[in-house]
C-alpha atoms as a PDB file:
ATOM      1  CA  UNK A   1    -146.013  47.491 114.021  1.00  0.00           C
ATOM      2  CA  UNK A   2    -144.221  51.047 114.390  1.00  0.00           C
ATOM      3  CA  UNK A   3    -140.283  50.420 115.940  1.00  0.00           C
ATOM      4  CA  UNK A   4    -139.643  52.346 118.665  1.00  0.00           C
ATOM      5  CA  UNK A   5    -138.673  56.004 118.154  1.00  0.00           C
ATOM      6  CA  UNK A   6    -136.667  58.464 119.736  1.00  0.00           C
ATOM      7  CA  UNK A   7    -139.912  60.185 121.588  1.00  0.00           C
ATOM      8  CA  UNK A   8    -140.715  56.614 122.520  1.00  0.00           C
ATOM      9  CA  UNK A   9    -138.228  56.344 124.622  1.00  0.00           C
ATOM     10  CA  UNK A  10    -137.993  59.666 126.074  1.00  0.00           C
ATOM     11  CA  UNK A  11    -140.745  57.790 127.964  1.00  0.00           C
ATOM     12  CA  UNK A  12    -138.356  55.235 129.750  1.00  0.00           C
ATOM     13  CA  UNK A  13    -136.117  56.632 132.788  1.00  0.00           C
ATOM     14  CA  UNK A  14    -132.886  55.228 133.315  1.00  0.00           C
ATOM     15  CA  UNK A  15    -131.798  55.840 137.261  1.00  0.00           C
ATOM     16  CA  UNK A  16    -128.804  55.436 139.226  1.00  0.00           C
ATOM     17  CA  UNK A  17    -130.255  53.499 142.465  1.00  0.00           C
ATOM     18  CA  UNK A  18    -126.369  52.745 143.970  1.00  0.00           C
ATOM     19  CA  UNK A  19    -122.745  53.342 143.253  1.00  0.00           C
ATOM     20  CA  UNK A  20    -122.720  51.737 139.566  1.00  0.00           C
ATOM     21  CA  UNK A  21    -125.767  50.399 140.112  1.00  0.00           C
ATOM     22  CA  UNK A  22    -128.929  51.396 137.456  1.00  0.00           C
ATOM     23  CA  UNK A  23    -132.605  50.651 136.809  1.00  0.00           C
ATOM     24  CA  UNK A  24    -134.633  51.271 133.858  1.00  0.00           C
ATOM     25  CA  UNK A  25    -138.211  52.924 134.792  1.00  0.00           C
ATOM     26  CA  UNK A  26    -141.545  53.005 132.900  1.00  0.00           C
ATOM     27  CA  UNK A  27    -143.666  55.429 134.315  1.00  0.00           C
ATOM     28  CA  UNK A  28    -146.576  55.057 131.790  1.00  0.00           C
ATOM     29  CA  UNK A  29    -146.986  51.004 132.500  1.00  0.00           C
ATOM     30  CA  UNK A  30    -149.089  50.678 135.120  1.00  0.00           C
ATOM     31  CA  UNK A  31    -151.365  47.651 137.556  1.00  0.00           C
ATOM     32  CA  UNK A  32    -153.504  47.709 134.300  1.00  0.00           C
ATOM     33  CA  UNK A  33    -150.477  47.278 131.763  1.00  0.00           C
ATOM     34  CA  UNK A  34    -149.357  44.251 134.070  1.00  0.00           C
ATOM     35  CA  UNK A  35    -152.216  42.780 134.206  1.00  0.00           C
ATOM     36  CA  UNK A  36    -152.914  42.646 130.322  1.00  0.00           C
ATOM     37  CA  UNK A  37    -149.369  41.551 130.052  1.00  0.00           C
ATOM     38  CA  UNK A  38    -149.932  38.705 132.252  1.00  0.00           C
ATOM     39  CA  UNK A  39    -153.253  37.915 130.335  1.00  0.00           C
ATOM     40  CA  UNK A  40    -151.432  37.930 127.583  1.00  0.00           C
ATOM     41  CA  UNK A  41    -148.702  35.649 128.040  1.00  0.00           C
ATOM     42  CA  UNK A  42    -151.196  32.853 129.476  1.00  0.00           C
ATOM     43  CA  UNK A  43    -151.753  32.488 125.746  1.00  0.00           C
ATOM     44  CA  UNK A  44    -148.680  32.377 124.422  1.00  0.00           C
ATOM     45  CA  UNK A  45    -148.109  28.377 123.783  1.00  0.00           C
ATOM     46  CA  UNK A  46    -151.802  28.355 123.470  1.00  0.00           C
ATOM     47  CA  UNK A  47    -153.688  30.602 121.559  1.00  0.00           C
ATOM     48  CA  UNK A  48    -150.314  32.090 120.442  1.00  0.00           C
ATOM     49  CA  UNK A  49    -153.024  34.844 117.891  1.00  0.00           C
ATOM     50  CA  UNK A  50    -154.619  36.181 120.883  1.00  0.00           C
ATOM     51  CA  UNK A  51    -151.486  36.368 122.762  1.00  0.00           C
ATOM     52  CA  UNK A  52    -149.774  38.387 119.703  1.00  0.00           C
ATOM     53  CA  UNK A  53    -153.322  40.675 119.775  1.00  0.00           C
ATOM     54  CA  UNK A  54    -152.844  41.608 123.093  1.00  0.00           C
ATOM     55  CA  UNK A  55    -149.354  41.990 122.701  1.00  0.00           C
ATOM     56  CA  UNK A  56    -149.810  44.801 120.009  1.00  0.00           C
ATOM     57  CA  UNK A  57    -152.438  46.564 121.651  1.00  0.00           C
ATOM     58  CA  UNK A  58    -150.305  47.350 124.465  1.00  0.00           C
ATOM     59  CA  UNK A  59    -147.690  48.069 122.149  1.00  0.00           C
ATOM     60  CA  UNK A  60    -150.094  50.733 120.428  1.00  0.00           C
ATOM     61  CA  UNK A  61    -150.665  52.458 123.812  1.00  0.00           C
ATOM     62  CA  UNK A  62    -147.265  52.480 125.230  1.00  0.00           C
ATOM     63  CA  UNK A  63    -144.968  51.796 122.671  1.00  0.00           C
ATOM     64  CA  UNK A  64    -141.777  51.750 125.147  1.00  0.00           C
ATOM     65  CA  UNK A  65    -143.339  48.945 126.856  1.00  0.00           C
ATOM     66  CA  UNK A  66    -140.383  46.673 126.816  1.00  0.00           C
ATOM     67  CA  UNK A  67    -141.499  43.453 128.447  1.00  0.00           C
ATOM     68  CA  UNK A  68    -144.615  43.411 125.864  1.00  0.00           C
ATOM     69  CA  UNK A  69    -141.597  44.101 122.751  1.00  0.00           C
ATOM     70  CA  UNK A  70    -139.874  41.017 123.992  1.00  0.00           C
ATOM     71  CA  UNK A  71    -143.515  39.154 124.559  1.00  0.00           C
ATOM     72  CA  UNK A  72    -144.195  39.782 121.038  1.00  0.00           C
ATOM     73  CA  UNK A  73    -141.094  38.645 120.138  1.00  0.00           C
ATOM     74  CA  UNK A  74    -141.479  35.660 122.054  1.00  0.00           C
ATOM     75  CA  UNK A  75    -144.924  34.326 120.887  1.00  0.00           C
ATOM     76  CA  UNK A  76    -143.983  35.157 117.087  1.00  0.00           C
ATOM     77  CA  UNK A  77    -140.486  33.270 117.639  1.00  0.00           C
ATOM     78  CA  UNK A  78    -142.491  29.980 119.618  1.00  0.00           C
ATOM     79  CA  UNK A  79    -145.403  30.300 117.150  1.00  0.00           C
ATOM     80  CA  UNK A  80    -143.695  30.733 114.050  1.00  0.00           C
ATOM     81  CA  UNK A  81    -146.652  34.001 113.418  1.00  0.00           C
ATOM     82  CA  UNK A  82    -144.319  35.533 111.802  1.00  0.00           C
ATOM     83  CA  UNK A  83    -140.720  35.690 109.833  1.00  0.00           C
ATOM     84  CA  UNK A  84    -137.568  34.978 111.465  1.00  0.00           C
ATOM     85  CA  UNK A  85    -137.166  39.115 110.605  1.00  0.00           C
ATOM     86  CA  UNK A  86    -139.944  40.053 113.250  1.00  0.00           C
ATOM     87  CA  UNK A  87    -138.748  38.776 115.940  1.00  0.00           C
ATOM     88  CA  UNK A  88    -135.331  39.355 115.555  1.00  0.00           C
ATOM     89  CA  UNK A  89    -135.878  42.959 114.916  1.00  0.00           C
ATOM     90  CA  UNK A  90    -138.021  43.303 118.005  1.00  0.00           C
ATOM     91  CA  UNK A  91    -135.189  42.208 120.330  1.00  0.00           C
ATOM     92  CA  UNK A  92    -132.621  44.165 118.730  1.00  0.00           C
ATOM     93  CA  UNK A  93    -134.641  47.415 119.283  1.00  0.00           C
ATOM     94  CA  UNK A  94    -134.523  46.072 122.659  1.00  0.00           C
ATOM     95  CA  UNK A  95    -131.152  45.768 123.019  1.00  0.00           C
ATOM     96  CA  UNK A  96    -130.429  49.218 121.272  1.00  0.00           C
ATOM     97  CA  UNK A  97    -132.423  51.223 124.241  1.00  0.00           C
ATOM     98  CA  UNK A  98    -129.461  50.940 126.344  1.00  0.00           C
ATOM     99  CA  UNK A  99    -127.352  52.994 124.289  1.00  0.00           C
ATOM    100  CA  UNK A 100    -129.541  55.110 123.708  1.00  0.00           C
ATOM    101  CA  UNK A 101    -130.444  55.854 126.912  1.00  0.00           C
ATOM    102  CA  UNK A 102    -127.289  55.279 128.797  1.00  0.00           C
ATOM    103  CA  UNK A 103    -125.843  58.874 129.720  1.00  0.00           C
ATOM    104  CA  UNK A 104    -122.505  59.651 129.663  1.00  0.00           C
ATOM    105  CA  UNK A 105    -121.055  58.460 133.114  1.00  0.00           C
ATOM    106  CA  UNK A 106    -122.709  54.463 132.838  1.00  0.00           C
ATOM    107  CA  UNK A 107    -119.725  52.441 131.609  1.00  0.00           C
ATOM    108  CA  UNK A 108    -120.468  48.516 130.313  1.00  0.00           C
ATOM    109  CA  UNK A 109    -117.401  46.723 132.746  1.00  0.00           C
ATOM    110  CA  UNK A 110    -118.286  49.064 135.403  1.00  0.00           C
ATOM    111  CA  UNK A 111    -121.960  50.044 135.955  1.00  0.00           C
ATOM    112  CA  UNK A 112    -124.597  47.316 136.284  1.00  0.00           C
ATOM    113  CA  UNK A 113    -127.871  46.528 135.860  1.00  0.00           C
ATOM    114  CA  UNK A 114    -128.399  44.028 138.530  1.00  0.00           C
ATOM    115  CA  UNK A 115    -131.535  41.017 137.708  1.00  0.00           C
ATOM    116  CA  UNK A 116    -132.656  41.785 141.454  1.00  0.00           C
ATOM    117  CA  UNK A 117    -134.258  45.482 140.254  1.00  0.00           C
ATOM    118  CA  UNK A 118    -137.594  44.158 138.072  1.00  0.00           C
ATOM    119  CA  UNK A 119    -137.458  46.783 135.748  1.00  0.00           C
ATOM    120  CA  UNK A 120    -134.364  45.729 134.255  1.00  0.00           C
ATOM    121  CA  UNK A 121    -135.659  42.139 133.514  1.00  0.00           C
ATOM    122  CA  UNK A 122    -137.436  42.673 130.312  1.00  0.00           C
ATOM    123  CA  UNK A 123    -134.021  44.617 129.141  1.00  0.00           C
ATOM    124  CA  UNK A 124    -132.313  42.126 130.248  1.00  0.00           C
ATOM    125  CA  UNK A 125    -135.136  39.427 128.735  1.00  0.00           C
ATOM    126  CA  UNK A 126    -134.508  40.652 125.229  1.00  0.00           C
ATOM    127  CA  UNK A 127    -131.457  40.725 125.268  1.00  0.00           C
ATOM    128  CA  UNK A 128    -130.822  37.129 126.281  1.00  0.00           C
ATOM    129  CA  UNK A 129    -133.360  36.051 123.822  1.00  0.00           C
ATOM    130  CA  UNK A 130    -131.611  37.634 120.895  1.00  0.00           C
ATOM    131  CA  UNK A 131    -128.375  35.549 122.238  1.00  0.00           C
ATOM    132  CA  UNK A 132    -130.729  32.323 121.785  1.00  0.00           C
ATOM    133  CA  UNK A 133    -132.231  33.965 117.942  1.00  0.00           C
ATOM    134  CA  UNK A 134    -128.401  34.415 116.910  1.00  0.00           C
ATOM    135  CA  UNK A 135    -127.829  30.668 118.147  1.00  0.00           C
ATOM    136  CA  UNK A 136    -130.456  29.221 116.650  1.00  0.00           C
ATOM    137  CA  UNK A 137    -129.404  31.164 113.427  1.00  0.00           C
ATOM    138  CA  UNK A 138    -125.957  30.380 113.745  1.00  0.00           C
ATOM    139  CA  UNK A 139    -124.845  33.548 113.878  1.00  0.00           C
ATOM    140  CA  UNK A 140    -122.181  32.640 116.532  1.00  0.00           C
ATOM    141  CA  UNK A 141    -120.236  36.362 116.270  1.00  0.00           C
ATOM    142  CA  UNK A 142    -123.398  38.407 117.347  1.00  0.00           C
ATOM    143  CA  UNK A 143    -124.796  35.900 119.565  1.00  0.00           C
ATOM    144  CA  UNK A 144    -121.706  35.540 121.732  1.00  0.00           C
ATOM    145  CA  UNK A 145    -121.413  39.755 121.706  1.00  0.00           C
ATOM    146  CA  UNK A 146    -124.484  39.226 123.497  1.00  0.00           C
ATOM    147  CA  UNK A 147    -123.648  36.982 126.280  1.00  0.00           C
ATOM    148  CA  UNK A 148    -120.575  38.847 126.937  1.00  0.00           C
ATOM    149  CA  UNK A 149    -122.685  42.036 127.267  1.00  0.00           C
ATOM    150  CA  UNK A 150    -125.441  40.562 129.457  1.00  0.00           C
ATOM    151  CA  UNK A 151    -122.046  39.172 131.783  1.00  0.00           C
ATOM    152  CA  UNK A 152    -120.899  42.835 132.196  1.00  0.00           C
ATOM    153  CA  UNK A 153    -124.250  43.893 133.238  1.00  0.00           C
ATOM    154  CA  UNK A 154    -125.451  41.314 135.501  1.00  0.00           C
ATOM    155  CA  UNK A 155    -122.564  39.192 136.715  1.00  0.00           C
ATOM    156  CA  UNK A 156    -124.260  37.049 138.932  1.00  0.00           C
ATOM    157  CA  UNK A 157    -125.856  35.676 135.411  1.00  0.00           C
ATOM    158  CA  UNK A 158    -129.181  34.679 136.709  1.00  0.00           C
ATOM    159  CA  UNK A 159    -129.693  33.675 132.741  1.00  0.00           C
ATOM    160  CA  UNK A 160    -127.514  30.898 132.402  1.00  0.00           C
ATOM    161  CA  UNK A 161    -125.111  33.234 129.946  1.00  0.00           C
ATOM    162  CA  UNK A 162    -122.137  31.282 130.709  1.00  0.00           C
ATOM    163  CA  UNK A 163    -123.484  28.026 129.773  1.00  0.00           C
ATOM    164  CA  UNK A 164    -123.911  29.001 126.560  1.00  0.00           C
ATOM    165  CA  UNK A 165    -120.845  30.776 125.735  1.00  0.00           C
ATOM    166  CA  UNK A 166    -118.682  27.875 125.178  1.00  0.00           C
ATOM    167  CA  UNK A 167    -120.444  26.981 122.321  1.00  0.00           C
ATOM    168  CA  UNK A 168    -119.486  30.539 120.529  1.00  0.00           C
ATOM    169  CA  UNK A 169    -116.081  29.864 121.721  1.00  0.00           C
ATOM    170  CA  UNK A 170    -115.741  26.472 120.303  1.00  0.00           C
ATOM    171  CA  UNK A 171    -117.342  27.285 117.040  1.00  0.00           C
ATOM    172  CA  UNK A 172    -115.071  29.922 116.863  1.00  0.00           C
ATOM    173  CA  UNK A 173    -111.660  27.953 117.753  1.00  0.00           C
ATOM    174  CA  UNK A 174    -111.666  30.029 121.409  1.00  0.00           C
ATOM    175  CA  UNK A 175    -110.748  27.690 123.701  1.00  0.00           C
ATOM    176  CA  UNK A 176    -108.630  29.541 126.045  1.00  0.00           C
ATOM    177  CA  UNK A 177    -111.829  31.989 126.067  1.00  0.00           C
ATOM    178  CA  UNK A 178    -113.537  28.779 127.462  1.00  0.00           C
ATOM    179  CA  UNK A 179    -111.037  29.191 130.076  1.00  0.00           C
ATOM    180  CA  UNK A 180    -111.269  32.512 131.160  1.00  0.00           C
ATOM    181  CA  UNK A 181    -114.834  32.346 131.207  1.00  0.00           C
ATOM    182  CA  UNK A 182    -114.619  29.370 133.792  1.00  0.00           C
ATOM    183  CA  UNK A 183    -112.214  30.890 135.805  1.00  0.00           C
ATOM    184  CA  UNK A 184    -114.272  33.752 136.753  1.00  0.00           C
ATOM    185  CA  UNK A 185    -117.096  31.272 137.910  1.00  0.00           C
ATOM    186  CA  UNK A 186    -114.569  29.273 139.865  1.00  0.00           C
ATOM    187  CA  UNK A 187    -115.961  26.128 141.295  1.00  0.00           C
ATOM    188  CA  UNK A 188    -118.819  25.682 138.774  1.00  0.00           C
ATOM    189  CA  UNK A 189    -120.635  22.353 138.436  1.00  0.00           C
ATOM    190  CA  UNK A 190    -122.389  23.547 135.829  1.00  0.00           C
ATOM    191  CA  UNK A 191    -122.256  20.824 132.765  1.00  0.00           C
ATOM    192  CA  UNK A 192    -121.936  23.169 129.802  1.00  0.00           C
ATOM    193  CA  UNK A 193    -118.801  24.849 131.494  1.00  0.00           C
ATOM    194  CA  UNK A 194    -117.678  22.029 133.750  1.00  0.00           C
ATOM    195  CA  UNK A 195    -117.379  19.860 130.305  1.00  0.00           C
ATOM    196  CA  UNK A 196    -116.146  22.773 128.183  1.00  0.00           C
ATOM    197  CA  UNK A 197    -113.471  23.440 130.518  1.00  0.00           C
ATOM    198  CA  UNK A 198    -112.028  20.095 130.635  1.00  0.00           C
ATOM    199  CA  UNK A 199    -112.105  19.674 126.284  1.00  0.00           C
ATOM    200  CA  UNK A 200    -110.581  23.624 126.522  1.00  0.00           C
ATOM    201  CA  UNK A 201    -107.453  22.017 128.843  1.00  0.00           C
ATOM    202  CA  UNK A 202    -107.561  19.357 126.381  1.00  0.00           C
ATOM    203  CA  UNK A 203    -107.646  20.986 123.372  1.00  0.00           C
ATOM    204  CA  UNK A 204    -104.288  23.291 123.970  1.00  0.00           C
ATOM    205  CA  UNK A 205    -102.626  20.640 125.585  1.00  0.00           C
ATOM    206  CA  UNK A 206    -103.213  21.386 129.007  1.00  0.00           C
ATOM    207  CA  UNK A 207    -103.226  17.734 130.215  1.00  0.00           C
ATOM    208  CA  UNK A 208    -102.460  17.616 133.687  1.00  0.00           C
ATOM    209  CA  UNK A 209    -105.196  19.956 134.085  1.00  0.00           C
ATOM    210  CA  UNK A 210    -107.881  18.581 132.065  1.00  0.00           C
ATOM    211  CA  UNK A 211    -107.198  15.302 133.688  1.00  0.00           C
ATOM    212  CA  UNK A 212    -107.650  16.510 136.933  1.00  0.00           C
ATOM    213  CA  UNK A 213    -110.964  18.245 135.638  1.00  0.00           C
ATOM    214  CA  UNK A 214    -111.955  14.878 134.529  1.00  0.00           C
ATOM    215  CA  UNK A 215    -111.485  12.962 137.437  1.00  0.00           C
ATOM    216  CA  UNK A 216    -113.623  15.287 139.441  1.00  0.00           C
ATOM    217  CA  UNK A 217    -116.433  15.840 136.675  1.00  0.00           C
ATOM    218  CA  UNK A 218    -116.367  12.016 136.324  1.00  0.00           C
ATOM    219  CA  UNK A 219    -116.805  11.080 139.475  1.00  0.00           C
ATOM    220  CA  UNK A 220    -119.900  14.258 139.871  1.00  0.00           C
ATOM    221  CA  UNK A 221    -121.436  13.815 136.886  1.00  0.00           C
ATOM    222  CA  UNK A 222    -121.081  10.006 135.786  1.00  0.00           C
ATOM    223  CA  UNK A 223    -123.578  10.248 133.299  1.00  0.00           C
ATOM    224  CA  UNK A 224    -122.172  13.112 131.147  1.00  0.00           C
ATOM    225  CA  UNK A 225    -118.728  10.869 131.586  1.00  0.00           C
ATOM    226  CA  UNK A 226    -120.200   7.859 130.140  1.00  0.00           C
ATOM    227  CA  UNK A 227    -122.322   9.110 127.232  1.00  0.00           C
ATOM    228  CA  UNK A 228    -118.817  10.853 125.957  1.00  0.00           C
ATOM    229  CA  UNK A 229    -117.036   8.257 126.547  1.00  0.00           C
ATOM    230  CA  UNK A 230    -119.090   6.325 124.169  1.00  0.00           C
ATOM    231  CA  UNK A 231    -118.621   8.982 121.316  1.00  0.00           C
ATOM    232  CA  UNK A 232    -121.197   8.141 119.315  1.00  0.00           C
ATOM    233  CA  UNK A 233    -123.328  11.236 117.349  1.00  0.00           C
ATOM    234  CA  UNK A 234    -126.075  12.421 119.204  1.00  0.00           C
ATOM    235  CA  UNK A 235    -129.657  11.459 117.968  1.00  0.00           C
ATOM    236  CA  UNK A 236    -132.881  13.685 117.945  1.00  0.00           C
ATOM    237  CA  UNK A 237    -133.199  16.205 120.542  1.00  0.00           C
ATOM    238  CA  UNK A 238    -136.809  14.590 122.316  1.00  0.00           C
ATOM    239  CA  UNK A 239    -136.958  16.670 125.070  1.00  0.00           C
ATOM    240  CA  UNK A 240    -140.039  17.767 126.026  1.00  0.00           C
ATOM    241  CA  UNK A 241    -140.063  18.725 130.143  1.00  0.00           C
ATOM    242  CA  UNK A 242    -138.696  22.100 130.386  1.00  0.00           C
ATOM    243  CA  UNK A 243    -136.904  21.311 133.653  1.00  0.00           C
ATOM    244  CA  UNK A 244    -134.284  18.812 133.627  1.00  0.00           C
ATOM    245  CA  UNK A 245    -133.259  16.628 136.931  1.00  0.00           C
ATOM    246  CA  UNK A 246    -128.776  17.438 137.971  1.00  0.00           C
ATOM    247  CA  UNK A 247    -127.285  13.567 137.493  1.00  0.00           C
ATOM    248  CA  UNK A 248    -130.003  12.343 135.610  1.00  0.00           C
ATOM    249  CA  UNK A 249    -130.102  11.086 131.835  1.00  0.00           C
ATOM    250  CA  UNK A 250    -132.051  13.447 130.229  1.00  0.00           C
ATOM    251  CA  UNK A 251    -129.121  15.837 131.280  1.00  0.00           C
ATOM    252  CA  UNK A 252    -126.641  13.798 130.243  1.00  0.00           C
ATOM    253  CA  UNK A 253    -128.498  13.503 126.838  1.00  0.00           C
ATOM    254  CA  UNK A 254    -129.219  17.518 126.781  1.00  0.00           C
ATOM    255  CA  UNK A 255    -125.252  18.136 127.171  1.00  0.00           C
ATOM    256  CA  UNK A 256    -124.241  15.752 124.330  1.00  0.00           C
ATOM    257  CA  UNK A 257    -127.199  16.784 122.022  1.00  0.00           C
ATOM    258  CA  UNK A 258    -125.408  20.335 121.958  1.00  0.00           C
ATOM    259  CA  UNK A 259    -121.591  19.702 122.558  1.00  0.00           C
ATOM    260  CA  UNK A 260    -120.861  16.245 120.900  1.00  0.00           C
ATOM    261  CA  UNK A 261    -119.564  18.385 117.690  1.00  0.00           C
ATOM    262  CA  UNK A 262    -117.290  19.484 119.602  1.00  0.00           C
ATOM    263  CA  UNK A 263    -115.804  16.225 121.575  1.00  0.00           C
ATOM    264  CA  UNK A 264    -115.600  14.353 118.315  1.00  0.00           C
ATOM    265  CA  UNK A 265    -114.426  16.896 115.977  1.00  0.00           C
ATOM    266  CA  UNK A 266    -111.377  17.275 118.806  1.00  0.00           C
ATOM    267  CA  UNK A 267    -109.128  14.027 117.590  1.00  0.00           C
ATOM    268  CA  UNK A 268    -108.358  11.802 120.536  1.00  0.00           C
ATOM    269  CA  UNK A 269    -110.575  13.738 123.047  1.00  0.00           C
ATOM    270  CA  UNK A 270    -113.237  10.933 123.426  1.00  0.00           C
ATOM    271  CA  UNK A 271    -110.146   8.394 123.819  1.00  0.00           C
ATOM    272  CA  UNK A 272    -109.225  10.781 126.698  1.00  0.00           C
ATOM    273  CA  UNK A 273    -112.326  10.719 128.570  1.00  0.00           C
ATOM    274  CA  UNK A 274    -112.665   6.982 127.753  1.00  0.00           C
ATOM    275  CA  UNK A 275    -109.569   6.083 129.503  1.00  0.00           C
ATOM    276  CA  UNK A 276    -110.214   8.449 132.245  1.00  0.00           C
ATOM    277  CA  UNK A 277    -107.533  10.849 131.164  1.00  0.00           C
ATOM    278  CA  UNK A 278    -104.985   8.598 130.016  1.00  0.00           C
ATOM    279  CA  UNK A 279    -103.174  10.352 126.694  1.00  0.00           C
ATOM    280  CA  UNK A 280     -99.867  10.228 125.059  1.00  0.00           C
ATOM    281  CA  UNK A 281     -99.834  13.783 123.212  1.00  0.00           C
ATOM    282  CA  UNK A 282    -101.372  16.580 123.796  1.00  0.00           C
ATOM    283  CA  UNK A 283    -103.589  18.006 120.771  1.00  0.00           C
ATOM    284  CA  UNK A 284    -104.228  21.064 118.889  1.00  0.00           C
ATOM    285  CA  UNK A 285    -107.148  22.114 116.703  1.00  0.00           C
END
């Protein structure tokens, strides 16, 4: 398949709808577009061949067509169709059409390209999606350039971006990071950053705080409190329902199957959480 090319996207509109606010626009993808798209990812876990047909045929007739880009991307990623090249490659053209549409006065901190405007979904999409393909690649650097990007843009993070962005931070020795990142979402109860936050205080010696974290996580989220408290290396990941129940096991499971390297790499940090916060020195890694 042809990448996209600079009279490609001379095709896509990029439109100031508020004060720093944008939206992309396709003019050329119509009903009939959308409704081949749709037919198209019906197939995807499937008949993953047919989806990836009908993927590229759009892609033939309208080759801006963003949301069928990250659609192929996404059946040849699930599928396996293809090399770990194809898709990648896909979703970084995605993420390349903002700079290269993005005129002069848009500014990344400032401007924003709000989740709640459709058209800026499949950007958005792709871009998220290469975050995950840099993950899964380890690739920590460009995956957590990524996630910072797709915070600037949409801050209201209807992706989930911060509860992935500890784990660049921790691979990376970042844990004050950790802690800027969960001070801008304040009050958040979500595991990956709840958790994070309290190893982060832990990790530079912060122990006042990350006891106090603890206490509170503990007490919300007794599961997560008693798997790391137990220390012991996570097994196979066996999770198979997509959506996972708040309190329950599978999502205590879920959180240690990704962070445990992190909790028992950090000497005395399950000790900490086992005794409910009680430490002698503070520790550095």
């Amino acid at each position: 398949m042809k990448p996209l090319r600079k009279k490609d996207l001379e095709h896509i509109r990029f439109v100031a709808r508020d004060q720093h606010v944008w939206e992309f626009e396709f003019p050329r993808v119509g009903e009939e577009e959308l409704e081949e798209l749709d037919e198209g990812i019906d197939f995807i876990d499937d008949a993953p061949w047919r989806a990836e047909r009908i993927f590229l045929g759009l892609l033939k007739r309208v080759p801006e067509f963003i949301d069928a880009r990250h659609h192929l991307a996404l059946v040849r990623y699930r599928s396996k169709l293809g090399s770990f090249k194809d898709w990648k490659d896909l979703w970084e053209e995605i993420a390349g059409t903002l700079l290269a549409l993005i005129p002069p006065e848009f500014q990344i901190g400032r401007d924003r390209l709000p989740w709640g405007y459709l058209d800026n979904r499949p950007f958005l999409r792709g871009l998220h999606s290469l975050a995950c393909g840099y993950l899964d690649l380890e690739d920590f650097p460009a995956a957590q350039v990524c996630l910072e990007e797709l915070l600037l843009l949409n801050p209201d993070d209807n992706q989930g971006c911060r509860a992935l962005l500890p784990t660049c931070y921790f691979e990376r020795r970042r844990a004050p990071a950790v802690l800027e990142l969960s001070a801008r979402y304040g009050d958040e109860w979500m595991p990956d950053l709840l958790w994070s936050r309290i190893l982060a205080h832990f990790q530079l010696g912060h122990l006042d705080e990350a006891r106090e974290a603890l206490q509170a996580a503990a007490e919300h989220q007794p599961r997560i409190f008693e798997i790391i408290g137990k220390g012991k290396k996570p097994g196979p990941n066996r999770r198979t329902d997509p959506i996972i129940a708040m309190g329950s096991a599978a999502e205590a499971r879920e959180y240690w199957f990704h962070n445990a390297v992190y909790w028992l790499r950090t000497p005395g940090a399950i000790s900490f959480v086992r005794s409910r916060g009680v430490s002698h020195a503070p520790v550095s890694v």
